[in-house]
Protein backbone atom coordinates (compact mmCIF):
# COMPACT_ATOMS: atom_id res chain seq x y z
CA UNK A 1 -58.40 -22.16 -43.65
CA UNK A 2 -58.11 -18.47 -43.56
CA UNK A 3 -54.31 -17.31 -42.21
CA UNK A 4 -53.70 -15.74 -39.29
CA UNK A 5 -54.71 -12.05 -39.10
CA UNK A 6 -51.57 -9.74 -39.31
CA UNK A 7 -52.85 -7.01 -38.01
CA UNK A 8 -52.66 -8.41 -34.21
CA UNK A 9 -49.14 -9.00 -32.86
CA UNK A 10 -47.98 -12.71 -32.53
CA UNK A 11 -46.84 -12.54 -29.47
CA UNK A 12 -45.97 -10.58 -26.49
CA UNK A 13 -42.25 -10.75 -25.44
CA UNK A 14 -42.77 -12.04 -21.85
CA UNK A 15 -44.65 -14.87 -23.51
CA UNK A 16 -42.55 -15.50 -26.12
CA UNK A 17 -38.90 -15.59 -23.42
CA UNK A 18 -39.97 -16.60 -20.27
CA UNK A 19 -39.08 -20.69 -19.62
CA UNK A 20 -40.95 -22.96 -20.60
CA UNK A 21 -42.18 -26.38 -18.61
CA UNK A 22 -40.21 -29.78 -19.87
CA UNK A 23 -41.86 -33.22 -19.95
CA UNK A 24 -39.83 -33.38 -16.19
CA UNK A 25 -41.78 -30.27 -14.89
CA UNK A 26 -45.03 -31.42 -16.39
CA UNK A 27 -44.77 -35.38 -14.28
CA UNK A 28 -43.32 -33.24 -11.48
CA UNK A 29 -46.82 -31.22 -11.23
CA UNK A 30 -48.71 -34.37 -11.86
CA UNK A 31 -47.05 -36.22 -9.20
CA UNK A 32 -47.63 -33.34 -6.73
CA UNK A 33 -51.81 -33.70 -6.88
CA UNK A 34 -51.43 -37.40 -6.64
CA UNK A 35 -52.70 -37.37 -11.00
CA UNK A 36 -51.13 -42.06 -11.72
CA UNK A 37 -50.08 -41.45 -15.55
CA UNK A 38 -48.14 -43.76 -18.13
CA UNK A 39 -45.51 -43.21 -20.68
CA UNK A 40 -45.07 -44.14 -23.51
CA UNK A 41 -41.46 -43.52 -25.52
CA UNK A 42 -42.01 -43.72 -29.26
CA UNK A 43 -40.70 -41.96 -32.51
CA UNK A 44 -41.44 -38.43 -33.24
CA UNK A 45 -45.36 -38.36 -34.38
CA UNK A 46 -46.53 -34.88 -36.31
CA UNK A 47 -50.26 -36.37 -37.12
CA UNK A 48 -52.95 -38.47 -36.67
CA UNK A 49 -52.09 -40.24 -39.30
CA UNK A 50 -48.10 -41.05 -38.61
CA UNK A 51 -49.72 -42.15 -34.72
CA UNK A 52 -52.43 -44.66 -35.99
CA UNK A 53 -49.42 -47.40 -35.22
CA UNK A 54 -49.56 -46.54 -31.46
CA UNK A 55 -53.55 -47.62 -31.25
CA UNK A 56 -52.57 -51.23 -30.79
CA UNK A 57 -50.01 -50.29 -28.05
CA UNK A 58 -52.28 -47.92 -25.83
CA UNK A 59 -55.97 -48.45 -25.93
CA UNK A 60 -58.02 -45.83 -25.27
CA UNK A 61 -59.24 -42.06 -26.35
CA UNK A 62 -56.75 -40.11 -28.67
CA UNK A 63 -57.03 -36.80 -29.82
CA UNK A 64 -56.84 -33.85 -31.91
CA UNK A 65 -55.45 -30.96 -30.92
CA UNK A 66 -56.59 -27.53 -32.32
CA UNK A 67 -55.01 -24.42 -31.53
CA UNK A 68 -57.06 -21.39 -32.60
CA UNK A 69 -57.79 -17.94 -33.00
CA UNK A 70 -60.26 -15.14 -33.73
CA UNK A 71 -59.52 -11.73 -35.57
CA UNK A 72 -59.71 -10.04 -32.24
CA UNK A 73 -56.46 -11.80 -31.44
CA UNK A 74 -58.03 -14.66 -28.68
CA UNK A 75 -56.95 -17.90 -28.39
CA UNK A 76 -58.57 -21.50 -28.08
CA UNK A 77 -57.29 -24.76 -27.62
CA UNK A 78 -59.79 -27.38 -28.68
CA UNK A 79 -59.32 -30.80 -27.51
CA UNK A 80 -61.60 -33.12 -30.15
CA UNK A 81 -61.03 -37.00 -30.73
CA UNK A 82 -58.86 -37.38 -33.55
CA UNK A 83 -61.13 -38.59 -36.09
CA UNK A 84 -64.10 -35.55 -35.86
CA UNK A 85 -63.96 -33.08 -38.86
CA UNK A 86 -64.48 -29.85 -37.16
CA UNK A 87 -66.44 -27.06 -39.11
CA UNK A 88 -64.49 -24.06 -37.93
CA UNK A 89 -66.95 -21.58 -38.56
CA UNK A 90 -69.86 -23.39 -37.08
CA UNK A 91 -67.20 -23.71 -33.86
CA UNK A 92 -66.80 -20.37 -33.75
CA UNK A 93 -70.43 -19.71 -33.42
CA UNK A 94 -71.08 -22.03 -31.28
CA UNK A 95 -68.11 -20.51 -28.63
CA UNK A 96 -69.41 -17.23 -29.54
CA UNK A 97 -65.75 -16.50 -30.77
CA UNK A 98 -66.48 -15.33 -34.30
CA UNK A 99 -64.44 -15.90 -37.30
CA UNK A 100 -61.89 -18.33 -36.00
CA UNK A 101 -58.46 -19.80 -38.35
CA UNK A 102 -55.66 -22.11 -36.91
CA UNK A 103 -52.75 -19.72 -35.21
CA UNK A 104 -49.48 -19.50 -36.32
CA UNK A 105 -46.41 -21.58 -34.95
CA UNK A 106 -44.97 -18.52 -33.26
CA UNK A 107 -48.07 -17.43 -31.52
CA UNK A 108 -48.57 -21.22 -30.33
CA UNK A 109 -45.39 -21.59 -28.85
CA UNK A 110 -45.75 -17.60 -27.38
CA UNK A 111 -48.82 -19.13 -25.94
CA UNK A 112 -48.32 -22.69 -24.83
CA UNK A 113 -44.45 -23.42 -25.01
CA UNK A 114 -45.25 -26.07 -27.47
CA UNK A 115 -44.40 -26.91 -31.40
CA UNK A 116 -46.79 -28.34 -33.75
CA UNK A 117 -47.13 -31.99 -33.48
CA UNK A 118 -46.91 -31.48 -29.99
CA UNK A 119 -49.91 -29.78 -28.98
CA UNK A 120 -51.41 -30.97 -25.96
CA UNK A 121 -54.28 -29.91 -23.27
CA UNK A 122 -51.11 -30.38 -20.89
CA UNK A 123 -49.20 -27.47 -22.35
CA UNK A 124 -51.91 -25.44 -20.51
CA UNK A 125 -49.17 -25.22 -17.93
CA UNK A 126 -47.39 -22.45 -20.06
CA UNK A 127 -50.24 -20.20 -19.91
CA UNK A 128 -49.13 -18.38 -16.81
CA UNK A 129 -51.29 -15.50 -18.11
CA UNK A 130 -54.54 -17.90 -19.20
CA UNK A 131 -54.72 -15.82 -22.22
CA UNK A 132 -56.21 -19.45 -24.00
CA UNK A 133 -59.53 -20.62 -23.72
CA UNK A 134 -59.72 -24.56 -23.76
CA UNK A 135 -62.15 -26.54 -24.75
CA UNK A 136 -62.76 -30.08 -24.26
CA UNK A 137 -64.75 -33.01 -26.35
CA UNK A 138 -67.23 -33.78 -23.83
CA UNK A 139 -67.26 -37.46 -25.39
CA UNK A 140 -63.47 -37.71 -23.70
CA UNK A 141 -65.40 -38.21 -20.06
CA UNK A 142 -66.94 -41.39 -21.05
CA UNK A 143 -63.62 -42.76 -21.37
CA UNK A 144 -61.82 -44.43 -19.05
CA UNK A 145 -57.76 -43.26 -20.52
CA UNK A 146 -56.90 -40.31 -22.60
CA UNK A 147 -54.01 -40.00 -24.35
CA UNK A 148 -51.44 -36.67 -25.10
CA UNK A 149 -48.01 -35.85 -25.83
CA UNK A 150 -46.60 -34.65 -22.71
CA UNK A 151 -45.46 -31.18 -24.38
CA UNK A 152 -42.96 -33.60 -26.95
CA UNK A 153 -44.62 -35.86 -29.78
CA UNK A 154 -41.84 -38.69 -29.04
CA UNK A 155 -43.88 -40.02 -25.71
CA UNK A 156 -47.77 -39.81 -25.34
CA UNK A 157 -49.30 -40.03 -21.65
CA UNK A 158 -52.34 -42.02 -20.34
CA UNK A 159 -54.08 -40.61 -17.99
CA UNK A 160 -58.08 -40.64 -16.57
CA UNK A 161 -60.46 -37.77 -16.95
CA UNK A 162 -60.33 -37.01 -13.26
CA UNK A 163 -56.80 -36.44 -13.36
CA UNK A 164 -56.81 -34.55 -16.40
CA UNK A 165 -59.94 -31.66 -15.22
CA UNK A 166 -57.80 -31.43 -12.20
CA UNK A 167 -54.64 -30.53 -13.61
CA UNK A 168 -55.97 -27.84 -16.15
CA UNK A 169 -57.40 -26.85 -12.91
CA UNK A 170 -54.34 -26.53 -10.61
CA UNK A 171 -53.27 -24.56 -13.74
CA UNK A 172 -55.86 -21.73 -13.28
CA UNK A 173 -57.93 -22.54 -15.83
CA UNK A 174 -61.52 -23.78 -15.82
CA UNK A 175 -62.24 -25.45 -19.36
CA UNK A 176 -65.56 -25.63 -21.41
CA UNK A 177 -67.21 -29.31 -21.98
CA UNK A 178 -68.30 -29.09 -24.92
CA UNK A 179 -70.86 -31.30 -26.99
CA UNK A 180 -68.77 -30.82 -30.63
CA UNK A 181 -71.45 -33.08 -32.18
CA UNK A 182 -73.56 -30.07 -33.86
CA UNK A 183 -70.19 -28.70 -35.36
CA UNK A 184 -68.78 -32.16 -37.18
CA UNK A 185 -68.54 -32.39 -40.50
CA UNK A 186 -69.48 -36.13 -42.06
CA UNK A 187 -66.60 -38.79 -42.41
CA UNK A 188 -64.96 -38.35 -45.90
CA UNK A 189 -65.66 -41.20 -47.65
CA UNK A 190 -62.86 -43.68 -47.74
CA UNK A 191 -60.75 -44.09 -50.91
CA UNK A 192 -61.55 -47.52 -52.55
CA UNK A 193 -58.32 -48.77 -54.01
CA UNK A 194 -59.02 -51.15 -57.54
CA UNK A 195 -58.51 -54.45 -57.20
CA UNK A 196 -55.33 -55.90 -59.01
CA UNK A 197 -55.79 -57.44 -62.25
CA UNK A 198 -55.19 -61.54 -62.72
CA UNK A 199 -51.41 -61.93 -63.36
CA UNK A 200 -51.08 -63.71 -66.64
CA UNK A 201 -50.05 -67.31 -65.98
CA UNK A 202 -46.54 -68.01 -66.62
CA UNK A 203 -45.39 -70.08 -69.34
C-alpha cells in the first residue's frame, strides 16, 4: 500500500489535544438512546487473526476496520467483515475518493481518538468535527449482532444494527451502505500443510 502523503499535515492540533471519549463515555452515550449492548473482557487483540479465538465465545458479524485516506488529505473509515480482501483502488473509485492508502497512526488517533488494533465504527464519537467519512458493509444489516472494540481491543461489544445506525447518528454523522461486493478481491487460497511422514516403527 502506498504511504501516507507527506505533503498534507497529520493532524490539526485541536484534534490531536482535545479529550478523548473512554470505553465509560462511549456505554454512557449508548445507555442515553436506550442502544442494549454486551461486553466482552478479553486479552489485548491487534488482528483478525489473534481474535479468531473469540468466534466461539460471541456469535455473530465481526469486522474489519479500515481507516483511510486520499492525497487530498480526506478521511474514511470503512467498516467490512473481517474476511473480505478489499481492492483499495477499486474502493476508491467506487467512493469517488481517488487514490486512497491506509493513514498513519498519528492522523488516526488526531481523527478518531483511537490506536491501531482498536479501530472501531464507535470511535466515530471523537470526530467532533466529522472530518471522516464512514462507510459501512451493507452485508452487516442482515445480521442480527455486530461486534467492535469499544475504542480498546481488550473488550469487543455486541450490539444490533439498529442500535449501531443510530449511534453514528446521534454522533452527527450519516454513513454510506455500501455493497463492497464489486471491490473484493478472491479468497487467497489456503496454505495446504504436507502430511507427516510414517514414523519408523520402533525396535
Amino acid at each position: 500500500m502506498t504511504a501516507p502523503d507527506s505533503t498534507a499535515p497529520e493532524s490539526s492540533g485541536s484534534a490531536a489535544t482535545r479529550p478523548r471519549a473512554t470505553p465509560a463515555d462511549l456505554f454512557a452515550r449508548l445507555r442515553s438512546l436506550g442502544v442494549a449492548v454486551t461486553t466482552h473482557e478479553h486479552e489485548a487483540v491487534f488482528t483478525v487473526e489473534e481474535s479468531r479465538h473469540l468466534r466461539g465465545l460471541l456469535p455473530g458479524w465481526h469486522s474489519k476496520n479500515l481507516f483511510l485516506r486520499n492525497k487530498k488529505g480526506q478521511e474514511w473509515l470503512v467498516v467490512c467483515e473481517e474476511e473480505r480482501r478489499v481492492d483499495l483502488k477499486a474502493l476508491g473509485e467506487l467512493l469517488g475518493a481517488g487514490r486512497l492508502s491506509f493513514g498513519s497512526p498519528d492522523r488516526l488517533m488526531a481523527a478518531l481518538g483511537v490506536t491501531p488494533g482498536s479501530v472501531t465504527p464507535f470511535s466515530i464519537i471523537n470526530d467532533d468535527a466529522r472530518r471522516v467519512t464512514i462507510v459501512l458493509d451493507s452485508e452487516m444489516m442482515r445480521h442480527g449482532t455486530l461486534h467492535f472494540h469499544p475504542l480498546v481491543n481488550t473488550m469487543t461489544t455486541a450490539i444490533e444494527p439498529a442500535g449501531l445506525l443510530g449511534f453514528i447518528a446521534s454522533c452527527g454523522h450519516d454513513p454510506h451502505i455500501v455493497d463492497l461486493d464489486p471491490v473484493t478481491l478472491p479468497a487467497e487460497p489456503a496454505t495446504l500443510t504436507p502430511p507427516a511422514e510414517d514414523a519408523p516403527a520402533g525396535g
